[in-house]
Protein backbone atom coordinates (compact mmCIF):
# COMPACT_ATOMS: atom_id res chain seq x y z
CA UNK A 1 3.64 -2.36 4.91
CA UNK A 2 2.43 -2.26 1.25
CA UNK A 3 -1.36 -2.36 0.32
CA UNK A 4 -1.83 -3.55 -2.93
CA UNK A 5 -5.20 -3.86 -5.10
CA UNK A 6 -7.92 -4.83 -2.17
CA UNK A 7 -11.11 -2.79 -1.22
CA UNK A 8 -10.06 -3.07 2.03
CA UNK A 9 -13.48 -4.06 3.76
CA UNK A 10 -13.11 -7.83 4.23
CA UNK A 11 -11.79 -9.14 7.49
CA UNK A 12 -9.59 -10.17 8.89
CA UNK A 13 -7.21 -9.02 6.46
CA UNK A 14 -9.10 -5.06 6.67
CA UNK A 15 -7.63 -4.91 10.09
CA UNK A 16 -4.09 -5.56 9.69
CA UNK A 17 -3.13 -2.47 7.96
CA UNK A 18 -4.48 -0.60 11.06
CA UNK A 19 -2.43 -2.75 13.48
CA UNK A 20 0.75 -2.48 11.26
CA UNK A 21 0.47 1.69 11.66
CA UNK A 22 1.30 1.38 14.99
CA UNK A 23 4.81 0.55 14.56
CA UNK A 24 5.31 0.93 10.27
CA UNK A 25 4.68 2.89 7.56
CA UNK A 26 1.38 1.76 5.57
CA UNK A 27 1.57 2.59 2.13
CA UNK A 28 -1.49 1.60 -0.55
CA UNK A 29 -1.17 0.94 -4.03
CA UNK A 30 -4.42 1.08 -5.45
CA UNK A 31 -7.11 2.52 -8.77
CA UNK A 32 -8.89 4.07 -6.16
CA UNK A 33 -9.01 5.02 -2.70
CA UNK A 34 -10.03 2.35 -0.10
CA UNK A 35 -11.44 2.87 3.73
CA UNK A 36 -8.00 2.81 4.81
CA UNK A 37 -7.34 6.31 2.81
CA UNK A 38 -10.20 7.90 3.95
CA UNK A 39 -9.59 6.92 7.67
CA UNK A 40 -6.06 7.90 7.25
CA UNK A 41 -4.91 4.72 8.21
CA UNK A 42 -2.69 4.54 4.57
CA UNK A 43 0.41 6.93 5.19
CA UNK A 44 0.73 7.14 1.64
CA UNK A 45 -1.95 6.32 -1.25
CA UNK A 46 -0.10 5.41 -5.02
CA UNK A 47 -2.73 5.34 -7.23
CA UNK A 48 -2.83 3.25 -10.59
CA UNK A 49 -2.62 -0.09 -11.26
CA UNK A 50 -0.75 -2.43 -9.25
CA UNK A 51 0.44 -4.64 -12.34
CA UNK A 52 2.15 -1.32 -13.44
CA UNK A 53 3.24 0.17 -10.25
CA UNK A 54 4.54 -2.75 -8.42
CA UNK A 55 7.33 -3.22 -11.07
CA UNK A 56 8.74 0.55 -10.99
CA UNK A 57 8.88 0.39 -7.21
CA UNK A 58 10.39 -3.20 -7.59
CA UNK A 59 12.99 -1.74 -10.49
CA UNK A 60 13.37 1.51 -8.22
CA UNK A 61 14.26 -0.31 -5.08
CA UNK A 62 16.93 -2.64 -7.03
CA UNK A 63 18.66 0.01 -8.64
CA UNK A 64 19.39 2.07 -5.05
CA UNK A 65 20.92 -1.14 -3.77
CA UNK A 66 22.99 -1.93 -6.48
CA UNK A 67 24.15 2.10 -6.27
């Protein structure tokens, strides 16, 4: 599950990420760390702006299946 550019603290959205690392791996793109980093609920915390980052992993992910 990707996390991208919330605080994390308004519900009900705040809550999925924690149901989703039951059975996924929860990974937040965000500037700064949210709740969900600090309560280790985030497997994975890419930090930086989400207008910047979403479009490498985006890129990334199309050239692996195109190889």
């Amino acid at each position: 599950m990707l996390i991208c550019g919330t605080s994390a603290v308004v519900y009900p959205f705040a809550n999925l990420p924690r149901i989703a690392t039951q059975a996924t791996t929860v990974i937040e793109v965000n500037a700064e760390p949210t709740p969900l980093t600090q309560e280790h609920v985030s497997d994975f915390l890419i930090q930086g702006k989400t207008g910047s980052i979403l479009p490498a992993i985006a890129a990334a992910v199309k050239v692996k299946l195109n190889a």
